[in-house]
N, C-alpha and C. Protein backbone atom coordinates (compact mmCIF):
# COMPACT_ATOMS: atom_id res chain seq x y z
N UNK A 1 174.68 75.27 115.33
CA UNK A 1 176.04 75.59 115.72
C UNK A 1 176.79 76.30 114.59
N UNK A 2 176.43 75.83 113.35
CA UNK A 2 176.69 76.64 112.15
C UNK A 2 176.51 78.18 112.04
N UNK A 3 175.63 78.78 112.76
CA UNK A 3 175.59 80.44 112.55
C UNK A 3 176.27 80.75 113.61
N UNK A 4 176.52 80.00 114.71
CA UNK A 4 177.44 80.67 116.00
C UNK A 4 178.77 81.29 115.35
N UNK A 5 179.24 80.00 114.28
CA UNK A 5 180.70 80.45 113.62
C UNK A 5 180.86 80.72 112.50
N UNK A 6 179.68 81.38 112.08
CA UNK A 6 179.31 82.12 110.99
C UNK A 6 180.50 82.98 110.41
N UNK A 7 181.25 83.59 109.57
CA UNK A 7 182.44 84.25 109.45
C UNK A 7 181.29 85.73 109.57
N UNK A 8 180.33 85.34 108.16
CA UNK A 8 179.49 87.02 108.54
C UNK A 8 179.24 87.41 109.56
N UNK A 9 178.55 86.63 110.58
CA UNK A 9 178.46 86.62 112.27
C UNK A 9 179.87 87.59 113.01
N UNK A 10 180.78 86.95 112.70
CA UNK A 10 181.98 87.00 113.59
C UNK A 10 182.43 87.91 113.08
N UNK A 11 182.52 88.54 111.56
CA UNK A 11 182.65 90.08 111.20
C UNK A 11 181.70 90.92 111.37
N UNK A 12 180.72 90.83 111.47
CA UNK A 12 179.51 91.43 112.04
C UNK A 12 179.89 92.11 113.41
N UNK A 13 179.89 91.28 114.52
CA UNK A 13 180.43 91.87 115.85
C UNK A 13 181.25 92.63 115.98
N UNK A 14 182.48 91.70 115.15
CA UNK A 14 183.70 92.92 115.44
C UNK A 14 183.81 94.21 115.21
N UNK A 15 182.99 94.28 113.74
CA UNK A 15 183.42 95.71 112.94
C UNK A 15 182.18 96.52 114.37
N UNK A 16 181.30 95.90 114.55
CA UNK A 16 180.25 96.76 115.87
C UNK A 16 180.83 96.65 116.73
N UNK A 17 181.96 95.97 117.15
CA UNK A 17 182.57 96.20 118.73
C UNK A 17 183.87 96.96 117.99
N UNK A 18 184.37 97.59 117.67
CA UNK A 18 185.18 98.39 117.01
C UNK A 18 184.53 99.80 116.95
N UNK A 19 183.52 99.57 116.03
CA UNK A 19 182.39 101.08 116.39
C UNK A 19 182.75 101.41 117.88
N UNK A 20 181.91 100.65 118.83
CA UNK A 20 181.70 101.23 119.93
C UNK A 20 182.88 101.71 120.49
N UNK A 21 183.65 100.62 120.24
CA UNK A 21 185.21 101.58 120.98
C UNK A 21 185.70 102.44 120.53
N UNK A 22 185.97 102.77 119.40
CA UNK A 22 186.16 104.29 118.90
C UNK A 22 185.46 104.97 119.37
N UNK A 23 183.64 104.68 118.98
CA UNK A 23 182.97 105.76 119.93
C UNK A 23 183.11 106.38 121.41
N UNK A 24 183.49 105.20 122.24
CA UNK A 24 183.98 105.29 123.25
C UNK A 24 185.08 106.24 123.88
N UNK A 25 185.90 105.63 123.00
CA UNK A 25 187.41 106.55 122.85
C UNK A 25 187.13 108.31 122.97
N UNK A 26 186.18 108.06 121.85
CA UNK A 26 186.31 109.74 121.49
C UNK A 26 185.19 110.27 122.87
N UNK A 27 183.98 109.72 122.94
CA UNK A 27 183.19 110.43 123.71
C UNK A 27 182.93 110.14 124.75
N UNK A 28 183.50 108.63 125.04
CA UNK A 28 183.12 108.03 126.59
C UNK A 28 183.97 108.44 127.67
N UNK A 29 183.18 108.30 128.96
CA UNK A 29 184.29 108.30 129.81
C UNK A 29 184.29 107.70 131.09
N UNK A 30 183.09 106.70 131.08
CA UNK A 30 183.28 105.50 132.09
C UNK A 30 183.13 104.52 131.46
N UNK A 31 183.68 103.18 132.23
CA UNK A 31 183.46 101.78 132.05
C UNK A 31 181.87 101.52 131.49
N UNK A 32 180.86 101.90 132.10
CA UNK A 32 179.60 101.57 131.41
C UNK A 32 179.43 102.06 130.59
N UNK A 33 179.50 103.40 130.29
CA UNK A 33 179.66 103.69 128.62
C UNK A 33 180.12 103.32 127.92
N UNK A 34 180.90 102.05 127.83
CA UNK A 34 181.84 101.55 126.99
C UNK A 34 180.57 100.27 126.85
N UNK A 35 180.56 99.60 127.90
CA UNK A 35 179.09 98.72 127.60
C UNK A 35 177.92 98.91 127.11
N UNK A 36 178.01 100.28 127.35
CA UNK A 36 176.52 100.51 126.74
C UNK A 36 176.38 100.72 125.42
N UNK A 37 177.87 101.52 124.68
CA UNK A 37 177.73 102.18 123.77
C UNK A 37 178.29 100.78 122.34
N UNK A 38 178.81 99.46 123.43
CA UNK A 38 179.11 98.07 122.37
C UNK A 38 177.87 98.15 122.33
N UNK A 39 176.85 97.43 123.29
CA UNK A 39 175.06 97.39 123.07
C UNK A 39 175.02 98.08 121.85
N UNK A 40 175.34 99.50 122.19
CA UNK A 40 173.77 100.36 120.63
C UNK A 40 174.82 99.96 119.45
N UNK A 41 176.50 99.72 119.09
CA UNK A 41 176.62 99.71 117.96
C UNK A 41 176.28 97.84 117.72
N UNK A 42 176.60 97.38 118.31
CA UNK A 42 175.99 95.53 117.98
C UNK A 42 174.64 95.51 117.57
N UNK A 43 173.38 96.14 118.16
CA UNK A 43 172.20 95.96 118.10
C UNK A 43 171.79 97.22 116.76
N UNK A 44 172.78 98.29 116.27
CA UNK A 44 172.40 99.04 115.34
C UNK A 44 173.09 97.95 113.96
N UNK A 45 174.16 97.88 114.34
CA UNK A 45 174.69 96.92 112.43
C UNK A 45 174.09 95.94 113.05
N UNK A 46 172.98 95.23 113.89
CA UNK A 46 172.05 94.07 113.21
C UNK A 46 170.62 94.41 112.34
N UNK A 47 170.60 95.96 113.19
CA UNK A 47 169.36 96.51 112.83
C UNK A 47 169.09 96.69 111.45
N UNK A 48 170.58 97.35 110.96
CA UNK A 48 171.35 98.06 109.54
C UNK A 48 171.33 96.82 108.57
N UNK A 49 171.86 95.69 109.22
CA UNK A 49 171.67 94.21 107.73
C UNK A 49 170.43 93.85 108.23
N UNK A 50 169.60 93.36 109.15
CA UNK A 50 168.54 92.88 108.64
C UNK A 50 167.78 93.90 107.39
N UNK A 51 167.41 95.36 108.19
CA UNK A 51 166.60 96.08 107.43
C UNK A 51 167.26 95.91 106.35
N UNK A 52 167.89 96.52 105.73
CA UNK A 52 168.70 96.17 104.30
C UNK A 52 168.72 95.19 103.52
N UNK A 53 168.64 93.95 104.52
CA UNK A 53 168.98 92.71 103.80
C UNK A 53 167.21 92.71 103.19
N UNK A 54 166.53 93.21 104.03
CA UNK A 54 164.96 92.60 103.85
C UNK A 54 164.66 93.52 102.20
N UNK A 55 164.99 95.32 102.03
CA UNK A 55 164.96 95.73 101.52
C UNK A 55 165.84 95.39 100.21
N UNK A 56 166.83 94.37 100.29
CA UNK A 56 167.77 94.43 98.84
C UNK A 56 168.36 95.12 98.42
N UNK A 57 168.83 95.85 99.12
CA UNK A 57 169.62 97.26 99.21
C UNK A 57 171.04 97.21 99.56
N UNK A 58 172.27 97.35 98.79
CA UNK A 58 173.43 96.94 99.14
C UNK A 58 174.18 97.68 98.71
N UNK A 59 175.03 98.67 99.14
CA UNK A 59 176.16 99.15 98.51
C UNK A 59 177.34 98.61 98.22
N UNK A 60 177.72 97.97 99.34
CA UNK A 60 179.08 97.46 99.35
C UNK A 60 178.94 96.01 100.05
N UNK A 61 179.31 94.93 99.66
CA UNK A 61 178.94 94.12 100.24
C UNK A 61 180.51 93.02 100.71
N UNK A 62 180.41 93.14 101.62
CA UNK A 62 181.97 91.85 102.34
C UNK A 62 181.05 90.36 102.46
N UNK A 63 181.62 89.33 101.77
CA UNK A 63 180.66 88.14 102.07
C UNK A 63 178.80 88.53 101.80
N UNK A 64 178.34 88.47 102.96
CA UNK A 64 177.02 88.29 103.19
C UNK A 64 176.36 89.92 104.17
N UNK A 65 177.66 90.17 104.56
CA UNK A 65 177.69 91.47 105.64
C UNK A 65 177.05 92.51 104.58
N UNK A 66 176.50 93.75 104.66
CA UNK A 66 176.18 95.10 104.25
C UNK A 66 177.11 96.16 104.95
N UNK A 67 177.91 96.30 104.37
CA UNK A 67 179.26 97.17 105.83
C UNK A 67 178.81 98.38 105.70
N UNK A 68 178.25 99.21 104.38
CA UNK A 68 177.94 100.85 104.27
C UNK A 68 176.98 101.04 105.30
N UNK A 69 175.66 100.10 104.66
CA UNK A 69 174.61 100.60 105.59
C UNK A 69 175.02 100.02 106.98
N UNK A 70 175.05 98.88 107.40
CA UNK A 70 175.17 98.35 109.09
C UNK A 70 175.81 99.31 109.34
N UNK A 71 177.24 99.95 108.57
CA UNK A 71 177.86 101.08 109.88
C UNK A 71 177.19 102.09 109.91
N UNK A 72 176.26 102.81 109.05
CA UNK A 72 175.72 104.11 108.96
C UNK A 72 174.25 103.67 110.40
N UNK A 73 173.76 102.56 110.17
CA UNK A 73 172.87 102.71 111.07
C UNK A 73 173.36 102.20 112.67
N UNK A 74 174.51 101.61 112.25
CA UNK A 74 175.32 101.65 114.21
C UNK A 74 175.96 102.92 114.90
N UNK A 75 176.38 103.50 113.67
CA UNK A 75 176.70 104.99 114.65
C UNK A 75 175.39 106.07 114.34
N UNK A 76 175.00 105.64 113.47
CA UNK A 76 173.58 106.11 114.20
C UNK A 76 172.91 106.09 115.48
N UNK A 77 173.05 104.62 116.07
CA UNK A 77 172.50 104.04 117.20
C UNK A 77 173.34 104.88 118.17
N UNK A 78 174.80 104.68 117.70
CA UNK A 78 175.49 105.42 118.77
C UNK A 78 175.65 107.06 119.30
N UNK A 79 175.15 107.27 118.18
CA UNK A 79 175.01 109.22 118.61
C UNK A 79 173.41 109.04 119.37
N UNK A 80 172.49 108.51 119.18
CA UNK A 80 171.28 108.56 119.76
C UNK A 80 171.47 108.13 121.18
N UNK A 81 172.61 106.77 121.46
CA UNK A 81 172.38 106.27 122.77
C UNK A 81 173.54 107.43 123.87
N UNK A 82 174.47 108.45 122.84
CA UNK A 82 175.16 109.38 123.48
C UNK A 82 174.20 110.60 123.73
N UNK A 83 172.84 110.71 122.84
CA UNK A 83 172.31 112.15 122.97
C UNK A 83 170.99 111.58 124.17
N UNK A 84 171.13 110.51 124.01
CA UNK A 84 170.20 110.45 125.05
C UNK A 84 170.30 110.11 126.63
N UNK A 85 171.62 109.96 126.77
CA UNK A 85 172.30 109.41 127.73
C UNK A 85 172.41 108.65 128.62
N UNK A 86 172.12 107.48 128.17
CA UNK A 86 171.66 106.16 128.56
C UNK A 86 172.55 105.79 129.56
């Protein structure tokens, strides 16, 4: 129950559900694109701290979070899940 209310957890999501809605904002323009495009940035900044975390690689670090890399590899996720048009 301890990682559910993780603070890194719970900044983790947000700053990726923030991604997506900006992304959204700027390039979406239905309701499922807005779902789809939370999906790729949530599942890219987990992708972005695990890999990182495994590698030891940190630029900037909030708590336990990796914020440079997780965001570089969530809008990563998110231009891929816009070029591919999921």
């Amino acid at each position: 129950m301890d990682l559910l209310l993780s603070p890194s957890l719970v900044f983790s999501v947000l700053l990726a559900s923030l991604y997506g809605a900006i992304f959204h904002f700027i390039w979406g323009r239905t309701w499922r694109e807005l779902g789809l495009y939370w999906i790729a940035g949530v599942i890219g900044f987990a992708v972005g701290q695990a890999v990182f975390s495994l590698l030891g690689f940190s630029v900037y670090l909030i708590g336990e979070v990796r914020v440079v890399e997780s965001s570089l590899v969530s809008w990563c996720c998110l231009f891929v899940a816009r070029w591919l048009k999921v």
